[in-house]
C-alpha atoms as a PDB file:
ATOM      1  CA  UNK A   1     -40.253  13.968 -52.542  1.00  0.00           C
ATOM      2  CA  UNK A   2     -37.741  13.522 -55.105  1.00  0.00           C
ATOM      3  CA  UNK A   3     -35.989  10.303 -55.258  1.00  0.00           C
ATOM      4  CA  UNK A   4     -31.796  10.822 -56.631  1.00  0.00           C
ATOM      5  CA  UNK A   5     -31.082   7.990 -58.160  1.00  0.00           C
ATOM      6  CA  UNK A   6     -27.592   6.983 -58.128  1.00  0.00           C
ATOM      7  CA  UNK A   7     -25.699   6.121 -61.271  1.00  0.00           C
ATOM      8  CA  UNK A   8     -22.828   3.505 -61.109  1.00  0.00           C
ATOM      9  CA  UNK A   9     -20.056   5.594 -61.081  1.00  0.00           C
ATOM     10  CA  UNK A  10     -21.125   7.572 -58.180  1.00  0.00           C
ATOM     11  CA  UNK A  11     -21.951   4.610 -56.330  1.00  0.00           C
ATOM     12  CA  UNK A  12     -18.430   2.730 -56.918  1.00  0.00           C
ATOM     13  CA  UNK A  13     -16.555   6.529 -56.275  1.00  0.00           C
ATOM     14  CA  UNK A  14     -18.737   6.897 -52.867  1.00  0.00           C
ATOM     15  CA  UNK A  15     -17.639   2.603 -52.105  1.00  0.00           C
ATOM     16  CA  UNK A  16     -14.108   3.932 -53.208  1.00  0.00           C
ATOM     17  CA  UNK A  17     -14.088   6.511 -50.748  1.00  0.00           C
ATOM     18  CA  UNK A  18     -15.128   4.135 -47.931  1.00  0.00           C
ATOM     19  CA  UNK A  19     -12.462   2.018 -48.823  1.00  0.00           C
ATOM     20  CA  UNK A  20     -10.233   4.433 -48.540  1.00  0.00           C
ATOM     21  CA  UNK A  21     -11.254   5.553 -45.011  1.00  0.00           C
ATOM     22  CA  UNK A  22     -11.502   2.039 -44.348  1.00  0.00           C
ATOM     23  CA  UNK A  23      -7.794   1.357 -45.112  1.00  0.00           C
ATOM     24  CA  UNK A  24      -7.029   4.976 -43.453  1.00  0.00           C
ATOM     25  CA  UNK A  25      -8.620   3.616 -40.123  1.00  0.00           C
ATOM     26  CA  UNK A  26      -6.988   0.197 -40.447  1.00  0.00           C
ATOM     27  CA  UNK A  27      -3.341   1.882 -40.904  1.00  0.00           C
ATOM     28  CA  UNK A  28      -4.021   4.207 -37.727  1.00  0.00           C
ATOM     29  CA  UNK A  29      -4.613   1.052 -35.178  1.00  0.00           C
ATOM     30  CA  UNK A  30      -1.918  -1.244 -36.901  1.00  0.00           C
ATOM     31  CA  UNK A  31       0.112   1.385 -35.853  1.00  0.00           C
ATOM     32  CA  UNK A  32      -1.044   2.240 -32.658  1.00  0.00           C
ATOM     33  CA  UNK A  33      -1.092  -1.629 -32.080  1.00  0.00           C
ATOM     34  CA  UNK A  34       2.581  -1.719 -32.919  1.00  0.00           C
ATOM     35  CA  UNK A  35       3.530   1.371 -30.283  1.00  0.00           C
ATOM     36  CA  UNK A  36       1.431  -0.227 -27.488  1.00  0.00           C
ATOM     37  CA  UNK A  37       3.140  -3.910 -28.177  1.00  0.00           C
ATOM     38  CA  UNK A  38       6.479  -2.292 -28.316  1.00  0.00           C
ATOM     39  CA  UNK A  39       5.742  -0.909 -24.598  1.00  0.00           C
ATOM     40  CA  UNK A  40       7.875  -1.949 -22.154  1.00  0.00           C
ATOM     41  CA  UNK A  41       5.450  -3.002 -19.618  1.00  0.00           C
ATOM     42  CA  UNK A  42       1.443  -2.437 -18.508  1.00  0.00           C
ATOM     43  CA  UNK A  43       2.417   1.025 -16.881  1.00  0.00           C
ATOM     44  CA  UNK A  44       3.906   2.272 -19.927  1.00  0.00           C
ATOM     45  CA  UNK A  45       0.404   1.164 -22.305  1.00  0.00           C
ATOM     46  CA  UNK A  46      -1.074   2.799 -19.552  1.00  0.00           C
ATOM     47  CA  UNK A  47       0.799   6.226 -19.851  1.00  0.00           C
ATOM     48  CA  UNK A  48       0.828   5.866 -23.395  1.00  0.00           C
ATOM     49  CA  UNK A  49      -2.804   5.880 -23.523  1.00  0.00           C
ATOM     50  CA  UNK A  50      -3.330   8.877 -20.935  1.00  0.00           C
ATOM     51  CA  UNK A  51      -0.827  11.070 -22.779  1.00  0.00           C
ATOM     52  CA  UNK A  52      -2.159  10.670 -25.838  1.00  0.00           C
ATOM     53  CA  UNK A  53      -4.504  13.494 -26.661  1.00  0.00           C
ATOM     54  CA  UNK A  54      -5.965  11.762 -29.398  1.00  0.00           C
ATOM     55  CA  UNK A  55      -7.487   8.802 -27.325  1.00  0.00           C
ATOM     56  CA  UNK A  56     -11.105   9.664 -25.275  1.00  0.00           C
ATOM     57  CA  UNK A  57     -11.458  11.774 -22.614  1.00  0.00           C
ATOM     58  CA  UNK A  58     -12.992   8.271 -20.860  1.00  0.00           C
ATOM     59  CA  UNK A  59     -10.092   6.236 -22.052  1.00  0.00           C
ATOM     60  CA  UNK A  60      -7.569   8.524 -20.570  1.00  0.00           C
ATOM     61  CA  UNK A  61      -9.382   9.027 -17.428  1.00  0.00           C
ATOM     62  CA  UNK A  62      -9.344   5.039 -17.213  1.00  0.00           C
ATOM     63  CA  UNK A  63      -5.748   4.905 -18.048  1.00  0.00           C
ATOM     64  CA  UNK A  64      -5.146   7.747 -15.537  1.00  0.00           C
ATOM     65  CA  UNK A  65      -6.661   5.737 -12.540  1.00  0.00           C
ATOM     66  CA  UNK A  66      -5.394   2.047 -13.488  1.00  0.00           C
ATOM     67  CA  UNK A  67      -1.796   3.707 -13.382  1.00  0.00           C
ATOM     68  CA  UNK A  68      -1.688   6.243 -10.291  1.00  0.00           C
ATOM     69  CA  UNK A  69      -0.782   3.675  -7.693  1.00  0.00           C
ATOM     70  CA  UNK A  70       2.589   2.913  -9.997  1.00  0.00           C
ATOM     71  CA  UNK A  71       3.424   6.722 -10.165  1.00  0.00           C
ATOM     72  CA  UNK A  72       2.273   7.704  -6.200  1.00  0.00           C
ATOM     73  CA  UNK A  73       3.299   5.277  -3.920  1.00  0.00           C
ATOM     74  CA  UNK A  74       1.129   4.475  -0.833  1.00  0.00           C
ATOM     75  CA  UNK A  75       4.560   4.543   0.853  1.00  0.00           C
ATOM     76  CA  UNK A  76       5.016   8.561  -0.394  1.00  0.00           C
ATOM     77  CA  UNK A  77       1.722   9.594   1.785  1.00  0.00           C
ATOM     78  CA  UNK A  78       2.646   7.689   4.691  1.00  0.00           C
ATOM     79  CA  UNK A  79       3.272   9.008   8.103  1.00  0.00           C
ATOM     80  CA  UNK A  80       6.758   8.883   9.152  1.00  0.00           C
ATOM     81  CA  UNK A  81       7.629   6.105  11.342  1.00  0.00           C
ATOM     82  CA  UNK A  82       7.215   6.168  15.040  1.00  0.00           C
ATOM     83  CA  UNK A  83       9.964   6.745  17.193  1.00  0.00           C
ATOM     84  CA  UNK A  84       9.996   4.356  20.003  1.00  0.00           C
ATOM     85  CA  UNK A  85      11.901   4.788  23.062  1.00  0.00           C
ATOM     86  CA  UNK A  86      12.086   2.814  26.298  1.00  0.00           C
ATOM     87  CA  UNK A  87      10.095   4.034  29.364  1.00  0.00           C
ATOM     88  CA  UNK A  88      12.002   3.951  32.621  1.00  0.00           C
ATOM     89  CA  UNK A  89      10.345   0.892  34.960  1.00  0.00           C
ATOM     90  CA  UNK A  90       7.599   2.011  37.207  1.00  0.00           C
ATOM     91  CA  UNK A  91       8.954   1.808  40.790  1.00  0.00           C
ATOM     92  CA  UNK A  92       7.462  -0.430  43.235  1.00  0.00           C
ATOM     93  CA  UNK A  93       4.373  -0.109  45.103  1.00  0.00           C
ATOM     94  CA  UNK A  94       6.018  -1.205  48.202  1.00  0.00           C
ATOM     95  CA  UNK A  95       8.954   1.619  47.757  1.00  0.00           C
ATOM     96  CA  UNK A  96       6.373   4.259  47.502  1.00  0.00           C
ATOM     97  CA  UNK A  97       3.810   3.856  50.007  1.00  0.00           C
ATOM     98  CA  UNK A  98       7.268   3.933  52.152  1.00  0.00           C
ATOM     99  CA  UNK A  99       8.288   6.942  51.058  1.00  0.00           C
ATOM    100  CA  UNK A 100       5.062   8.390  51.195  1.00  0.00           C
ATOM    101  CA  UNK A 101       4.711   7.501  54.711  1.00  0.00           C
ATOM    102  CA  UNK A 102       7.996   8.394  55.811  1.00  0.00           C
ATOM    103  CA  UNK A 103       6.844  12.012  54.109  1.00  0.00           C
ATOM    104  CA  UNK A 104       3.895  12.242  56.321  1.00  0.00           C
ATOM    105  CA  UNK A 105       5.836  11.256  59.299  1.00  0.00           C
ATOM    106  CA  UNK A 106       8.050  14.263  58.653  1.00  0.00           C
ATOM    107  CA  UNK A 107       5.543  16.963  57.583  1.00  0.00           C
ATOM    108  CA  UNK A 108       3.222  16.030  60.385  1.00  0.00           C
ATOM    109  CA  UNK A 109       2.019  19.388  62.040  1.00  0.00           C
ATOM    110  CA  UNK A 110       3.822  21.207  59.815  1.00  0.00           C
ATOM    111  CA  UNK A 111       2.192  24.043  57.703  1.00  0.00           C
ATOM    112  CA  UNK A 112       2.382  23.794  53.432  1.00  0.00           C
ATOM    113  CA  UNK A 113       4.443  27.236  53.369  1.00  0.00           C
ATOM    114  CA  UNK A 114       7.172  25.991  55.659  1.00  0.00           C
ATOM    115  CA  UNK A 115      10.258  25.459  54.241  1.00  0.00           C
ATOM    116  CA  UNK A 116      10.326  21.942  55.639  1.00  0.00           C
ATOM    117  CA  UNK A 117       7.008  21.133  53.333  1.00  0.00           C
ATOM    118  CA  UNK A 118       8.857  22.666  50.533  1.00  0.00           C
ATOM    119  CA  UNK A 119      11.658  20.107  50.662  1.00  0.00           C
ATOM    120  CA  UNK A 120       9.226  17.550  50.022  1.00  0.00           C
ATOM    121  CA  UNK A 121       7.835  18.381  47.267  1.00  0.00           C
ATOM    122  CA  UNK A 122       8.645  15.307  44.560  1.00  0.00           C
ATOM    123  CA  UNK A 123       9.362  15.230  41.158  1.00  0.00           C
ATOM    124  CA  UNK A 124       8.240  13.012  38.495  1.00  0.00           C
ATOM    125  CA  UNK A 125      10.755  10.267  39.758  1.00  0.00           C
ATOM    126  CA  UNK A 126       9.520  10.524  43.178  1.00  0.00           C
ATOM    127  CA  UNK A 127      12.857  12.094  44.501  1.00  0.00           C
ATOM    128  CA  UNK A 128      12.624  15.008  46.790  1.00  0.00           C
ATOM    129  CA  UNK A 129      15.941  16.761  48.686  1.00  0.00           C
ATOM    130  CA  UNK A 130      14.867  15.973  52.156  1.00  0.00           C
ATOM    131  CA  UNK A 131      14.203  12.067  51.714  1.00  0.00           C
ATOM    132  CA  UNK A 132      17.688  10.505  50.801  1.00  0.00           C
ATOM    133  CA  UNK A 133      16.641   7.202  50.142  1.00  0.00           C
ATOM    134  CA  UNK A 134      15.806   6.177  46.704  1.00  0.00           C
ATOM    135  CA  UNK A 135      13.500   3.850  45.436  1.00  0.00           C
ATOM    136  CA  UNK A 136      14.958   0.626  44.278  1.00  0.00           C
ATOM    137  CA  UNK A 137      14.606  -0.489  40.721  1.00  0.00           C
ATOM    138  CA  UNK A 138      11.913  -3.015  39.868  1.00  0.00           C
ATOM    139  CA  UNK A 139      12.615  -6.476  39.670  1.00  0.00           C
ATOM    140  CA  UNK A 140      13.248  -8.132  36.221  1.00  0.00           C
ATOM    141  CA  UNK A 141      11.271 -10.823  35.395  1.00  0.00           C
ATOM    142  CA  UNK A 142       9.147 -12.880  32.552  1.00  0.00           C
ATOM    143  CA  UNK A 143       5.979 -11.312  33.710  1.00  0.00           C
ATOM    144  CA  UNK A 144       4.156 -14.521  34.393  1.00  0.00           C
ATOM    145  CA  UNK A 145       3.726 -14.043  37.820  1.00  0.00           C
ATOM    146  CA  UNK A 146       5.407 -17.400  39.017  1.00  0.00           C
ATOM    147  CA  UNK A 147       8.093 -16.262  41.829  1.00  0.00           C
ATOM    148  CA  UNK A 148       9.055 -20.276  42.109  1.00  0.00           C
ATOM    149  CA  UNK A 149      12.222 -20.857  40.373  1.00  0.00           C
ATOM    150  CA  UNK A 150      11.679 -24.689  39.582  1.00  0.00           C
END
């Protein structure tokens, strides 16, 4: 093997060139230090960094993920909000064991293709054209089962 031995002048233009590089690389971040303190917030260092094409593919994909719940809202994926509507009471026991029994009273003996059966046929309300009595609306009360006012 044959050693190259450096003379000084190479050695202080190859130091010289270092420096150079040196000062090149120190100019870049000042720079780049400047832009990301002159950022108006986190977000905005973060978007900085992802859109610049210069930074590493791992920086940006960092950048990328600290910043995505500021640019998608949770609140944009959401489900829409539920639509809530009263449900008529449930009528009374009592009311509809009567009515059922004042059915079977009247369709006693009588076949299911009669027209008499046919009139009793109820709806979801449990309201049929031959039985004119409706069921009464359920009591309103606090729902803790105490019927003593006092």
């Amino acid at each position: 093997m044959v050693e190259v031995v450096e003379t000084p002048e190479q050695k202080l233009k190859r130091h010289e060139d270092a420096l150079v590089a040196c000062m090149a690389e120190i100019t870049k971040l000042r720079a780049e230090n400047a832009l990301l303190r002159s950022a108006e917030g986190a977000h905005d260092v973060l978007r900085r960094i992802y859109l610049n094409e210069a930074e590493s593919s791992n920086a940006r994909i960092k950048a990328a993920q600290a910043s995505i719940n500021y640019e998608k809202s949770r609140l944009e994926n959401a489900p829409p909000a539920l639509e809530l509507t009263a449900q008529k009471a449930a009528p009374l026991l009592a009311d509809v064991v009567a009515k059922q029994r004042r059915r079977a009273d009247a369709l006693r003996d009588e076949p299911l293709d009669s027209p008499k059966a046919r009139q009793w046929v109820w709806d979801e309300n449990f309201a049929c054209e031959a039985d004119p009595v409706p069921l009464l609306p359920s009591p309103q009360g606090d729902g803790s089962d105490d019927d003593t006012q006092g």
